[in-house]
PDB file of N, CA and C in Angstrom:
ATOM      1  N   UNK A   1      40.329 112.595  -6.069  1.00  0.00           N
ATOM      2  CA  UNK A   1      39.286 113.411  -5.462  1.00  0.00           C
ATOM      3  C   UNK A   1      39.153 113.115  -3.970  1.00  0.00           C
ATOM      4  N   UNK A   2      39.139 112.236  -3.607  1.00  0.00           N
ATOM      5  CA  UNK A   2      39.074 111.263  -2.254  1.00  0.00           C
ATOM      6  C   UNK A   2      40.522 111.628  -1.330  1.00  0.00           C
ATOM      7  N   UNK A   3      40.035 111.984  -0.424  1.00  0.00           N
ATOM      8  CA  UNK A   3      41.342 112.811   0.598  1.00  0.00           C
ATOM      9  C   UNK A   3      41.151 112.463   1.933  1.00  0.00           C
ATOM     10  N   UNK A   4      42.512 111.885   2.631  1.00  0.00           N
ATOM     11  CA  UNK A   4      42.122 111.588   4.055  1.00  0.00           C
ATOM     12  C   UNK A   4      43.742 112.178   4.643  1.00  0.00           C
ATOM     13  N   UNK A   5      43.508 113.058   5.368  1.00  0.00           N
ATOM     14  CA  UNK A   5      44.380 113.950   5.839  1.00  0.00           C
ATOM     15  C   UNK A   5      44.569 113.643   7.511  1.00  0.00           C
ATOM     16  N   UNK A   6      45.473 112.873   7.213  1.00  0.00           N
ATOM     17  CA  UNK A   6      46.172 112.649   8.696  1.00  0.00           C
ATOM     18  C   UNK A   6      47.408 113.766   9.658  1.00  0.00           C
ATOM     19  N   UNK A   7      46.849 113.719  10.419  1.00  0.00           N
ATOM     20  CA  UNK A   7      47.890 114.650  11.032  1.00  0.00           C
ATOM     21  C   UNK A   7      48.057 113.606  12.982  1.00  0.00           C
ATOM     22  N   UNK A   8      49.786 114.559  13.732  1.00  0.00           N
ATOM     23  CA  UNK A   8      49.945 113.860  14.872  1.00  0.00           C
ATOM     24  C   UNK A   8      50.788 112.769  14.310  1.00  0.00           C
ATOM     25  N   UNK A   9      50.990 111.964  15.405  1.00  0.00           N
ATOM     26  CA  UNK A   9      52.365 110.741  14.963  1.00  0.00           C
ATOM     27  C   UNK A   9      53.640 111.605  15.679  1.00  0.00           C
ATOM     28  N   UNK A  10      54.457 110.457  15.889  1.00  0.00           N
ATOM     29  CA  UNK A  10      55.768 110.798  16.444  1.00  0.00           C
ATOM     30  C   UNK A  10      56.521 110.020  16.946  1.00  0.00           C
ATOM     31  N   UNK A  11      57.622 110.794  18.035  1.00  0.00           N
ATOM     32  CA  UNK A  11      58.206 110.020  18.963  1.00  0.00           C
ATOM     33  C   UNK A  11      57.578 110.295  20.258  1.00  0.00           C
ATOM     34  N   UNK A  12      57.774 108.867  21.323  1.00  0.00           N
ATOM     35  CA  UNK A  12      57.612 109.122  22.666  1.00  0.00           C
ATOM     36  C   UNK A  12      57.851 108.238  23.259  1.00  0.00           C
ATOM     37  N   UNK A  13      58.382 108.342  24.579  1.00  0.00           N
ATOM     38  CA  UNK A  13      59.016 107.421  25.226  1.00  0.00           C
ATOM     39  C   UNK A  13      57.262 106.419  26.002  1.00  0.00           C
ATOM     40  N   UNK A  14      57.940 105.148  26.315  1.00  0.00           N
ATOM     41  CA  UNK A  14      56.956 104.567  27.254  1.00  0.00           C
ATOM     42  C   UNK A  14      56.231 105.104  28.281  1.00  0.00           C
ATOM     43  N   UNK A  15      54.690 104.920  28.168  1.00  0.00           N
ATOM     44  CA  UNK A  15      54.305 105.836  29.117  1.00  0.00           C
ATOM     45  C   UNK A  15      53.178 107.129  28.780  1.00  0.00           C
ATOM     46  N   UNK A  16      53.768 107.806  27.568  1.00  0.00           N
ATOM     47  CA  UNK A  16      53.610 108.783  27.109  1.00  0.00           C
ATOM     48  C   UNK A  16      52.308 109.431  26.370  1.00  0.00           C
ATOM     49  N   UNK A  17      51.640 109.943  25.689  1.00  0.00           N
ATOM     50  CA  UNK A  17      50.642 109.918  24.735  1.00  0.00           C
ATOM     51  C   UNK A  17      50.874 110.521  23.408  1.00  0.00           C
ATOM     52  N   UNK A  18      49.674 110.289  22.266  1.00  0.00           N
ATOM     53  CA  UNK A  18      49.958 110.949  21.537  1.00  0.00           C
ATOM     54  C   UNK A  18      48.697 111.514  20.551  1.00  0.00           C
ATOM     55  N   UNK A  19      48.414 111.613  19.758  1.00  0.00           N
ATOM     56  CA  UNK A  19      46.540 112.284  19.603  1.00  0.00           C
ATOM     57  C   UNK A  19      47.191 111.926  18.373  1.00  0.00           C
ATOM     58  N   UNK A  20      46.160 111.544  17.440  1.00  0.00           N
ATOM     59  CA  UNK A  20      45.889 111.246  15.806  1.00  0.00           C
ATOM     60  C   UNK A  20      44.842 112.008  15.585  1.00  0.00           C
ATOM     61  N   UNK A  21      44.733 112.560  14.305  1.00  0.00           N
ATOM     62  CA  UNK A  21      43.333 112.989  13.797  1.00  0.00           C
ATOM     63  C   UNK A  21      43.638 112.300  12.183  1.00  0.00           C
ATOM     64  N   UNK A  22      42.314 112.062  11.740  1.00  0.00           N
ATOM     65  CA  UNK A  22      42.275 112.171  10.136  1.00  0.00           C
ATOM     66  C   UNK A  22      40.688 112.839   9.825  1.00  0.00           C
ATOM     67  N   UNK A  23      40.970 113.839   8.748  1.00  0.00           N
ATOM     68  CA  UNK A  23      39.508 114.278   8.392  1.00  0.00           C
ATOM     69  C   UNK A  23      39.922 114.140   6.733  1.00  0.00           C
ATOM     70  N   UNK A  24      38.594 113.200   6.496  1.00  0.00           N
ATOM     71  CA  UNK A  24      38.179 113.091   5.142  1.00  0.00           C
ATOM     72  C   UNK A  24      37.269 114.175   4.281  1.00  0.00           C
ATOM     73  N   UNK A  25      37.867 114.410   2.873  1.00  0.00           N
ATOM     74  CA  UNK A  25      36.997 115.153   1.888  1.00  0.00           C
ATOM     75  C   UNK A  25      37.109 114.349   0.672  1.00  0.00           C
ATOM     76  N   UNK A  26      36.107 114.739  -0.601  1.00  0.00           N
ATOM     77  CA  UNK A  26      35.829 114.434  -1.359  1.00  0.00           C
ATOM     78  C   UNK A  26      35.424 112.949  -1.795  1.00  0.00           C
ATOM     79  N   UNK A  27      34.657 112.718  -0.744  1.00  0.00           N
ATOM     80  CA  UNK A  27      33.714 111.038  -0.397  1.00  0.00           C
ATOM     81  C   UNK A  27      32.466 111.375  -0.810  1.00  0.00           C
ATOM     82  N   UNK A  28      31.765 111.244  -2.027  1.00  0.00           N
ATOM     83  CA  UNK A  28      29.896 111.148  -2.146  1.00  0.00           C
ATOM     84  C   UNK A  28      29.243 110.361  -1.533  1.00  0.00           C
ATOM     85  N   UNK A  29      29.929 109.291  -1.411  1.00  0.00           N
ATOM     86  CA  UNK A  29      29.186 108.287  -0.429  1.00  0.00           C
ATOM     87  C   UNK A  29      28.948 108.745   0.925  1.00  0.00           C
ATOM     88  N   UNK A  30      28.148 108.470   1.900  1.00  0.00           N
ATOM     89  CA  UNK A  30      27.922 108.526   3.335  1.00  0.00           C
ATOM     90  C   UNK A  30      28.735 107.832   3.796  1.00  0.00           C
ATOM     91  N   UNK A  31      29.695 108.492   4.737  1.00  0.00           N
ATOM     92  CA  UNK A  31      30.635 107.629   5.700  1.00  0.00           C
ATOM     93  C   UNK A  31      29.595 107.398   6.101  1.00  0.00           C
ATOM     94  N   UNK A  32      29.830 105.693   7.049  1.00  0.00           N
ATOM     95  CA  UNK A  32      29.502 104.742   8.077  1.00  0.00           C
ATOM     96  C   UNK A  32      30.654 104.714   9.310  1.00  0.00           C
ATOM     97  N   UNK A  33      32.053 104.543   8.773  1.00  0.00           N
ATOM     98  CA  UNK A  33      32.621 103.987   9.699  1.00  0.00           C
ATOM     99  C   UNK A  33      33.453 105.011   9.842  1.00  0.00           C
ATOM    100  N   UNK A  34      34.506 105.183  10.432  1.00  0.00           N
ATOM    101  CA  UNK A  34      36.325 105.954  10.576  1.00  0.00           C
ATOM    102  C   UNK A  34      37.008 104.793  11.774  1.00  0.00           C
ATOM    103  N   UNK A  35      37.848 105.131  11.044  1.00  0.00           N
ATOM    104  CA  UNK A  35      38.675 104.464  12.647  1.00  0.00           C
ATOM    105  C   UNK A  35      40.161 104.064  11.918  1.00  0.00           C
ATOM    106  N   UNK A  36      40.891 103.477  12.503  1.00  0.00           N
ATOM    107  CA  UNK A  36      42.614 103.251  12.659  1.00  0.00           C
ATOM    108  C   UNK A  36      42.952 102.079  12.425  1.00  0.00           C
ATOM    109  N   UNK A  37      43.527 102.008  11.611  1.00  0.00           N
ATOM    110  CA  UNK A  37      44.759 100.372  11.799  1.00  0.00           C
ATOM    111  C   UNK A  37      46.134 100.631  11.802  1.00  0.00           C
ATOM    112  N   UNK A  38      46.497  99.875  12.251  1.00  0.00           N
ATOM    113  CA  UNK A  38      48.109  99.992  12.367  1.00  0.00           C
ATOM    114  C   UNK A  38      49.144  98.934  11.747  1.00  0.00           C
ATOM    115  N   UNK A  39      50.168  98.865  11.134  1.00  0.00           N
ATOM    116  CA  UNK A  39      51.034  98.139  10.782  1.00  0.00           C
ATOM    117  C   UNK A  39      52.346  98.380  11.538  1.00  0.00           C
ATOM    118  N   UNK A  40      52.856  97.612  12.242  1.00  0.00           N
ATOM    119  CA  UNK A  40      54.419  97.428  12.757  1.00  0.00           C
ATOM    120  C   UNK A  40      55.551  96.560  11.643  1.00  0.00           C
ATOM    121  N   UNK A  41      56.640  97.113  11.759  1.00  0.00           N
ATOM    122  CA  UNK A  41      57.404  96.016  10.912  1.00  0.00           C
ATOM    123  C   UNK A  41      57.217  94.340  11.038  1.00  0.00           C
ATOM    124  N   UNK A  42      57.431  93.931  10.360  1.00  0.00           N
ATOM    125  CA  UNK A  42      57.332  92.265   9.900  1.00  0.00           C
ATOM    126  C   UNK A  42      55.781  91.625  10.522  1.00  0.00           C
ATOM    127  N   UNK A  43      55.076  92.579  11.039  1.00  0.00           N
ATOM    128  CA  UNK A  43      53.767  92.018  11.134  1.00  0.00           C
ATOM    129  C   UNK A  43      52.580  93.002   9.823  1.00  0.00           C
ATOM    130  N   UNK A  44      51.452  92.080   9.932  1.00  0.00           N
ATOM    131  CA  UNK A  44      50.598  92.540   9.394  1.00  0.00           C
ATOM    132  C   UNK A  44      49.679  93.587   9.725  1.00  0.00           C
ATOM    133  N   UNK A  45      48.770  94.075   8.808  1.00  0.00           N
ATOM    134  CA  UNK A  45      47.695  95.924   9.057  1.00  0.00           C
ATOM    135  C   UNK A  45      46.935  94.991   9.997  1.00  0.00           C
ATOM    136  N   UNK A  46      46.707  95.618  11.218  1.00  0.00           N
ATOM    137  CA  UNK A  46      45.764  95.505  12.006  1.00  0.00           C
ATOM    138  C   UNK A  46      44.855  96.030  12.382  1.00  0.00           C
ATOM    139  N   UNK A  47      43.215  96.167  12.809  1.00  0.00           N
ATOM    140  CA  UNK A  47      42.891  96.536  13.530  1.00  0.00           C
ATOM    141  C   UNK A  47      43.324  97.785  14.753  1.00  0.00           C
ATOM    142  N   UNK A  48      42.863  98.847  14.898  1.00  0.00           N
ATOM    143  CA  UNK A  48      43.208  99.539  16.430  1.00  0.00           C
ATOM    144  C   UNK A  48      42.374  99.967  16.671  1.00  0.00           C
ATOM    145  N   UNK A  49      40.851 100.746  15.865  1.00  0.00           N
ATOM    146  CA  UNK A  49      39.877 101.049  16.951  1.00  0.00           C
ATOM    147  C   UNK A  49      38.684 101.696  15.512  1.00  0.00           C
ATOM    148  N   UNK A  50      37.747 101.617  15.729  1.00  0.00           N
ATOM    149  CA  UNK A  50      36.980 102.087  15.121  1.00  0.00           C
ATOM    150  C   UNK A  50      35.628 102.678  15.647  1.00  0.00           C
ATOM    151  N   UNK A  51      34.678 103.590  14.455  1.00  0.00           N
ATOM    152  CA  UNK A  51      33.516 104.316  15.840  1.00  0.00           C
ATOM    153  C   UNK A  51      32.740 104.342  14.623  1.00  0.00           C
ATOM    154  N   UNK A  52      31.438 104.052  14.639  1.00  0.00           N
ATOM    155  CA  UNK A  52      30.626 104.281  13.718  1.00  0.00           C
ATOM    156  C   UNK A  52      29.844 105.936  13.433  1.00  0.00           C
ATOM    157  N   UNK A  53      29.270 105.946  12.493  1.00  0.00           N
ATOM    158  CA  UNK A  53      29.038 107.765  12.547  1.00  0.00           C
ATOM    159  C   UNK A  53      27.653 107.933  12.610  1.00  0.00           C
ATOM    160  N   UNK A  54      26.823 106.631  13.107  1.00  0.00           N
ATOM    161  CA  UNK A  54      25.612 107.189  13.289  1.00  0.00           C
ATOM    162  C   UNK A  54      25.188 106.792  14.807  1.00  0.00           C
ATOM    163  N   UNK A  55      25.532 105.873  14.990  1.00  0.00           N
ATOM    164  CA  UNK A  55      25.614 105.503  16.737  1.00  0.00           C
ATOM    165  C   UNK A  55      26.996 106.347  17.691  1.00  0.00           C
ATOM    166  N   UNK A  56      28.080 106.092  17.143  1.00  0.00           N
ATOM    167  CA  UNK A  56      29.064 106.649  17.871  1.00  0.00           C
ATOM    168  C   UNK A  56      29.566 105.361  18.489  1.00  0.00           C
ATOM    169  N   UNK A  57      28.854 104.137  18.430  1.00  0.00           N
ATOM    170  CA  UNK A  57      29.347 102.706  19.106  1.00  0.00           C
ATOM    171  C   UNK A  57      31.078 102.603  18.602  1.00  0.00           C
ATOM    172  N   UNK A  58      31.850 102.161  19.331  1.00  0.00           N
ATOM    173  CA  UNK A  58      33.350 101.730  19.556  1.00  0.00           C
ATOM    174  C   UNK A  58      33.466  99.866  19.166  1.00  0.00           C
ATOM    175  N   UNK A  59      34.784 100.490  18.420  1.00  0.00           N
ATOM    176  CA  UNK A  59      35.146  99.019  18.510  1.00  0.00           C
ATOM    177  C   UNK A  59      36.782  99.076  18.776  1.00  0.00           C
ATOM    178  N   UNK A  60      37.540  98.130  19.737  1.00  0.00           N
ATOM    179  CA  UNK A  60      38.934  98.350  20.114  1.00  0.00           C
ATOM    180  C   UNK A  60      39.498  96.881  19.867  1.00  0.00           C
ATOM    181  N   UNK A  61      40.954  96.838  19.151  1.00  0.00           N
ATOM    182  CA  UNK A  61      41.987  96.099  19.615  1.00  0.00           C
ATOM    183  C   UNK A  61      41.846  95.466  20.474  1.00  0.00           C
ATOM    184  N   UNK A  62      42.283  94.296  21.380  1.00  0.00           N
ATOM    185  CA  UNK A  62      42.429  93.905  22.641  1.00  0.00           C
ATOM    186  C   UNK A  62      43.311  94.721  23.436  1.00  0.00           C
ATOM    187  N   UNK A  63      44.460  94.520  22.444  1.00  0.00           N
ATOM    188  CA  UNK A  63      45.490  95.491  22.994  1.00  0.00           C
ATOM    189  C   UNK A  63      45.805  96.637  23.463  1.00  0.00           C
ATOM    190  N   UNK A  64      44.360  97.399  23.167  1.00  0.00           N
ATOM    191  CA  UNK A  64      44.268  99.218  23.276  1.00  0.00           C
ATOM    192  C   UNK A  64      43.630  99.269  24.182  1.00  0.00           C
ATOM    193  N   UNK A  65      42.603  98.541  24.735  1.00  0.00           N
ATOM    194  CA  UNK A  65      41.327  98.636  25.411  1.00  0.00           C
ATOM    195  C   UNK A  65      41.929  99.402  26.834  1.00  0.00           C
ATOM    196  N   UNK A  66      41.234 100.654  27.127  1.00  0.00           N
ATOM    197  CA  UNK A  66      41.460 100.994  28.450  1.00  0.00           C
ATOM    198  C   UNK A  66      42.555 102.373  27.838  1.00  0.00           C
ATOM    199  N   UNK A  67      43.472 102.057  26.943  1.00  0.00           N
ATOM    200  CA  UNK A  67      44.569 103.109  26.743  1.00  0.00           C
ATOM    201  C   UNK A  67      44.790 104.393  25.583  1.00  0.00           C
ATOM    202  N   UNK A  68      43.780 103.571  24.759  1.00  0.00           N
ATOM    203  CA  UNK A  68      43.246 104.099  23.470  1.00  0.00           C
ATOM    204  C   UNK A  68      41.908 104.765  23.666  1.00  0.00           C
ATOM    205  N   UNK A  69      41.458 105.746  22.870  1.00  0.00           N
ATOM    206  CA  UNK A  69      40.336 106.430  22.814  1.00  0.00           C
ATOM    207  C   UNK A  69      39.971 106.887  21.535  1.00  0.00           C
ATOM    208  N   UNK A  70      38.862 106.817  20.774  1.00  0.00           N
ATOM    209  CA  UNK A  70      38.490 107.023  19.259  1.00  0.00           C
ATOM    210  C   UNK A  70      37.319 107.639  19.578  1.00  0.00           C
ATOM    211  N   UNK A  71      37.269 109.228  18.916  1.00  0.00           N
ATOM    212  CA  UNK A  71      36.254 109.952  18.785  1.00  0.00           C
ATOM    213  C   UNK A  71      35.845 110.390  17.505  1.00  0.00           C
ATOM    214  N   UNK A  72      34.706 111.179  17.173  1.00  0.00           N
ATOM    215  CA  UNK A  72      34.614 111.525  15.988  1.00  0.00           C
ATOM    216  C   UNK A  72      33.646 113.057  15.979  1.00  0.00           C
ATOM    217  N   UNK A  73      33.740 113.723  14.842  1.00  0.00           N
ATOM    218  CA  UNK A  73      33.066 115.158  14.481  1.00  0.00           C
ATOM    219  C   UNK A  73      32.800 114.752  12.671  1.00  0.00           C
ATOM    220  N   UNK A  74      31.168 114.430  13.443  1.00  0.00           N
ATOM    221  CA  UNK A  74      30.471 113.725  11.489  1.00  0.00           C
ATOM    222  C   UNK A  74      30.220 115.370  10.795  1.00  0.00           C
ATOM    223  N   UNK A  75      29.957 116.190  11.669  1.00  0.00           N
ATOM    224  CA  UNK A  75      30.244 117.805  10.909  1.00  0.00           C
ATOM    225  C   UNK A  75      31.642 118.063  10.209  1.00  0.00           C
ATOM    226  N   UNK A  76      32.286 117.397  10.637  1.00  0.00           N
ATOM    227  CA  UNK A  76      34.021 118.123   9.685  1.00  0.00           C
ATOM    228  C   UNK A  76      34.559 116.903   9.113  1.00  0.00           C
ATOM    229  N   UNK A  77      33.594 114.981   9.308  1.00  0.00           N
ATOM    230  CA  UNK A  77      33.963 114.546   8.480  1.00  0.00           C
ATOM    231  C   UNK A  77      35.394 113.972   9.260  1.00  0.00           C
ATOM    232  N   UNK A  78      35.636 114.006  10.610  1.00  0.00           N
ATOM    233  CA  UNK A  78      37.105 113.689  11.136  1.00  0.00           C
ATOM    234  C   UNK A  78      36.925 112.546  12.533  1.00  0.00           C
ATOM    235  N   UNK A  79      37.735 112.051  12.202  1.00  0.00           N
ATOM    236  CA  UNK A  79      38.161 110.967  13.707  1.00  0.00           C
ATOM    237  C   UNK A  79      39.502 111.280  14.250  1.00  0.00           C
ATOM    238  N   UNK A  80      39.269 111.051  15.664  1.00  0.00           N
ATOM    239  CA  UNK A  80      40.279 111.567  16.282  1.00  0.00           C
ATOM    240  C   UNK A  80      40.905 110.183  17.106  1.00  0.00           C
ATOM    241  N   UNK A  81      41.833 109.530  17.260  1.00  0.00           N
ATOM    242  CA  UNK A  81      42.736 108.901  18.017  1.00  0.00           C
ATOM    243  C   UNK A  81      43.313 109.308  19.261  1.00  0.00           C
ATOM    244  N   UNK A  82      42.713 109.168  20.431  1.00  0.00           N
ATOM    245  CA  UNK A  82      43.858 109.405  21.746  1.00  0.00           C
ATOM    246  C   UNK A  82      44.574 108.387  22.523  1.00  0.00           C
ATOM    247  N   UNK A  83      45.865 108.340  22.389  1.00  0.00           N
ATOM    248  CA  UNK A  83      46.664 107.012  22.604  1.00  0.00           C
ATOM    249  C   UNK A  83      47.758 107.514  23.677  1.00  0.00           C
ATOM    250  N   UNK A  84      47.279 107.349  25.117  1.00  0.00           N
ATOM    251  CA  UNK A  84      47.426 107.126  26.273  1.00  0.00           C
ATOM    252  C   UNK A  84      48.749 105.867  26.815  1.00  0.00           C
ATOM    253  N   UNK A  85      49.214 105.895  27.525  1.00  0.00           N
ATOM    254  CA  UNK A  85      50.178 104.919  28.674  1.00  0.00           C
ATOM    255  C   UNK A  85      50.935 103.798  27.049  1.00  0.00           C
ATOM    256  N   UNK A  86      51.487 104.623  26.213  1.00  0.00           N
ATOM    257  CA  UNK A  86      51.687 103.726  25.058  1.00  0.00           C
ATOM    258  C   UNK A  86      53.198 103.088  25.128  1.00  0.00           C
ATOM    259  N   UNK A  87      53.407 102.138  24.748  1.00  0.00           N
ATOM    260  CA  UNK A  87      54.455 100.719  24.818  1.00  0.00           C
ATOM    261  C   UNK A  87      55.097 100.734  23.534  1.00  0.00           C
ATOM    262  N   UNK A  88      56.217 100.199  23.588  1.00  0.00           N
ATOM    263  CA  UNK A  88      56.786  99.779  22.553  1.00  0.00           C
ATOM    264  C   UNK A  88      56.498  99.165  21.647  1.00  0.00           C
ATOM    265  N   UNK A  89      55.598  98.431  21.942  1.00  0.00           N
ATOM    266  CA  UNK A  89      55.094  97.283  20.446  1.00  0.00           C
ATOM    267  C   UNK A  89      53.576  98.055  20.035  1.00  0.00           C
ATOM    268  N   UNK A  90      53.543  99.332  20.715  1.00  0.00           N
ATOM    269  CA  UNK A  90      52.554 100.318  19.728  1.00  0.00           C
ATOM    270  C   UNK A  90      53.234 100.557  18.381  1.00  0.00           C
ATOM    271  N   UNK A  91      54.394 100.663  18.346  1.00  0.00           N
ATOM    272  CA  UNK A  91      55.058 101.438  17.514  1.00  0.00           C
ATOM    273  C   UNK A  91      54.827 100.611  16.127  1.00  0.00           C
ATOM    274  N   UNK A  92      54.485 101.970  15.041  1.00  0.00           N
ATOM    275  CA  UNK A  92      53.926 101.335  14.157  1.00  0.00           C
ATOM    276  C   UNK A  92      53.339 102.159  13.499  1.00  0.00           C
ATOM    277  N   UNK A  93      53.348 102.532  12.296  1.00  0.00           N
ATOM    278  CA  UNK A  93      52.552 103.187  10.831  1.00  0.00           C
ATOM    279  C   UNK A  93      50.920 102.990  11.073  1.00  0.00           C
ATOM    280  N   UNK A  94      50.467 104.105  11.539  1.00  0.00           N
ATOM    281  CA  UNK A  94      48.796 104.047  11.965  1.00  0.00           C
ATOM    282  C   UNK A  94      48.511 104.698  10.340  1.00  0.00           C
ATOM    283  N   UNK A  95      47.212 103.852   9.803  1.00  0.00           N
ATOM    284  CA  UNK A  95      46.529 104.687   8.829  1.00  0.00           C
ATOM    285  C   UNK A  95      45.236 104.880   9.277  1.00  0.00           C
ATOM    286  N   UNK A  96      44.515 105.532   8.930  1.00  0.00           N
ATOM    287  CA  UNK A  96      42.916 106.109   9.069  1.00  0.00           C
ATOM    288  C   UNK A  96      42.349 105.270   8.205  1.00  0.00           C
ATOM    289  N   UNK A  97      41.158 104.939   7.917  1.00  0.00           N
ATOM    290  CA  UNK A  97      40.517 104.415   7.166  1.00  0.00           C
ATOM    291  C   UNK A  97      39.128 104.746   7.624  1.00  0.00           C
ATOM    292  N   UNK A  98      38.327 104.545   6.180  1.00  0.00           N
ATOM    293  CA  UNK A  98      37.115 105.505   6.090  1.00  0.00           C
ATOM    294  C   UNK A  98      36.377 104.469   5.531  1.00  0.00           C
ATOM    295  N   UNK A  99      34.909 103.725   5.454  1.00  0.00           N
ATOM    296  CA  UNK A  99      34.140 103.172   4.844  1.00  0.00           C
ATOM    297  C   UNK A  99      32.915 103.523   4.889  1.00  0.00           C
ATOM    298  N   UNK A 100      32.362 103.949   3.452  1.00  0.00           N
ATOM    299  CA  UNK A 100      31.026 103.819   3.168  1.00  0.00           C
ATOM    300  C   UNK A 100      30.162 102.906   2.889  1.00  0.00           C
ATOM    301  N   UNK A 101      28.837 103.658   2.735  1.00  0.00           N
ATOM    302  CA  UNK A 101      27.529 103.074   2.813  1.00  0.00           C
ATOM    303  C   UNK A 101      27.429 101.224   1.671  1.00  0.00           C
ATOM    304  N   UNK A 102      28.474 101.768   0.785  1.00  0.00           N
ATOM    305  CA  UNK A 102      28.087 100.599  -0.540  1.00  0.00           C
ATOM    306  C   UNK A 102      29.449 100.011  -0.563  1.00  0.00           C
ATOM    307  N   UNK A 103      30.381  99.579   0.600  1.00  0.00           N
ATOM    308  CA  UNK A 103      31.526  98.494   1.213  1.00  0.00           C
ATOM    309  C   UNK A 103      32.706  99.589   0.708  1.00  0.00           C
ATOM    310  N   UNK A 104      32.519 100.958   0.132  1.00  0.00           N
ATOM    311  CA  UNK A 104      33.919 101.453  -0.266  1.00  0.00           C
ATOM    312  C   UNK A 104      34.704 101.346   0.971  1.00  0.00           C
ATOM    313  N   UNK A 105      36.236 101.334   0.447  1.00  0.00           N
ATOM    314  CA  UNK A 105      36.972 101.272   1.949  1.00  0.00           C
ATOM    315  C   UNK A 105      37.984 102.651   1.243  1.00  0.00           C
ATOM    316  N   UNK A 106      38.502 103.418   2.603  1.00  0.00           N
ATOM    317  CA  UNK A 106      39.429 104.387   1.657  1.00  0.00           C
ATOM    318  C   UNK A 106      40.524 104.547   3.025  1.00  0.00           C
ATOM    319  N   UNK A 107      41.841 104.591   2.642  1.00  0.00           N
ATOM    320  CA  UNK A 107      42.857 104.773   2.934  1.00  0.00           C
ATOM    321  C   UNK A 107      43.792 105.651   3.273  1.00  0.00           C
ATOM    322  N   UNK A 108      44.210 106.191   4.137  1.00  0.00           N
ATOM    323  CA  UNK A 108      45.091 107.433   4.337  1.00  0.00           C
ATOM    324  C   UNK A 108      46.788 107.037   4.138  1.00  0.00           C
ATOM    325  N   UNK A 109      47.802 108.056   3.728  1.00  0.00           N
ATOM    326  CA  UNK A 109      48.776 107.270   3.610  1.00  0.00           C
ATOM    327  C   UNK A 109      49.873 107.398   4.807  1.00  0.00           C
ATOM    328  N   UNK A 110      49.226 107.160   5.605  1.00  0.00           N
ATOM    329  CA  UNK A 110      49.913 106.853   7.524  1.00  0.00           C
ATOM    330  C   UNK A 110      50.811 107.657   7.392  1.00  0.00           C
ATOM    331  N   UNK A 111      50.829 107.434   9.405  1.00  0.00           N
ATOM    332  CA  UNK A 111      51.788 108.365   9.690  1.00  0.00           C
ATOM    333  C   UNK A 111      52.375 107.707  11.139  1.00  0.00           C
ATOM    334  N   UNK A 112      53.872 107.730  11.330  1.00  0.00           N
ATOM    335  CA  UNK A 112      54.368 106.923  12.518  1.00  0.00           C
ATOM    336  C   UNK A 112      54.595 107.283  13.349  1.00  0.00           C
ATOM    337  N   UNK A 113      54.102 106.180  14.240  1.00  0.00           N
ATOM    338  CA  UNK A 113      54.338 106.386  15.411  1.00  0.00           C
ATOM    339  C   UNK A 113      55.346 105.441  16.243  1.00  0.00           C
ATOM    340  N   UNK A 114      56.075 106.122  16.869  1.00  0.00           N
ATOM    341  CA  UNK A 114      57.594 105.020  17.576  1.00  0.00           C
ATOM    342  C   UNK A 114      57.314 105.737  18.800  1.00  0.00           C
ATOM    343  N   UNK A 115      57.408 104.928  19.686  1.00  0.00           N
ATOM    344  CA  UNK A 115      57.689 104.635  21.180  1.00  0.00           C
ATOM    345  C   UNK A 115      58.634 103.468  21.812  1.00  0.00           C
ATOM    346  N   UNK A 116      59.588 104.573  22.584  1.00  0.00           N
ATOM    347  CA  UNK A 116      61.050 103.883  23.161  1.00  0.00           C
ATOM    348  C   UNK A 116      60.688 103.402  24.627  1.00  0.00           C
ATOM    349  N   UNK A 117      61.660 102.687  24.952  1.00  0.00           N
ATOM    350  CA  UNK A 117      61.840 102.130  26.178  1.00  0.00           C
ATOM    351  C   UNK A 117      62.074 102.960  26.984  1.00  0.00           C
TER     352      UNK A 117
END
């Protein structure tokens, strides 16, 4: 029932940008949170940015800060990713992730992103 529809991802050279969206359906619970993590090969899911849905307050990576941008539309239920001046060791399987009011966490099934030298 629970749907998180990612779209965006790609290729791009250093430098470059690229926009993520994910919009969630079939959640009863009240989103709280949206936001992004990322996995690169042989490292672990990380952190990349998150926005709460009743303040709109940000939370970033170290690594993103300044290059990354996380917005949201609590009417359609979607967060948006804008990923600016991006590097090689961006590169990496971004998923969306969604958490409600009572600790649910919910999962999108990513989408990649590679950036060349």
């Amino acid at each position: 029932q629970v749907r998180l529809v990612e779209s965006g991802g790609g290729s791009v050279q250093a430098g470059g940008s690229q926009r993520l969206s994910c919009e969630a359906s079939g959640i009863s619970v009240s989103i709280d949170v949206m936001g992004w993590y990322h996995q690169a090969p042989g490292k672990q899911r990380e952190l990349v940015a998150l926005i709460t849905s009743s303040s709109g307050n940000t939370n970033y990576a170290d690594s993103v800060k300044g290059r990354f941008a996380i917005s949201r539309d609590n009417a359609k239920n979607t967060a948006n990713l804008q990923m600016n001046s991006l590097k090689p060791e961006d590169t990496a399987i971004y998923y969306c992730y969604v958490q409600g009011g009572l600790f649910n966490q919910y999962w999108g099934h990513g989408t990649q992103v590679t950036v060349s030298s």
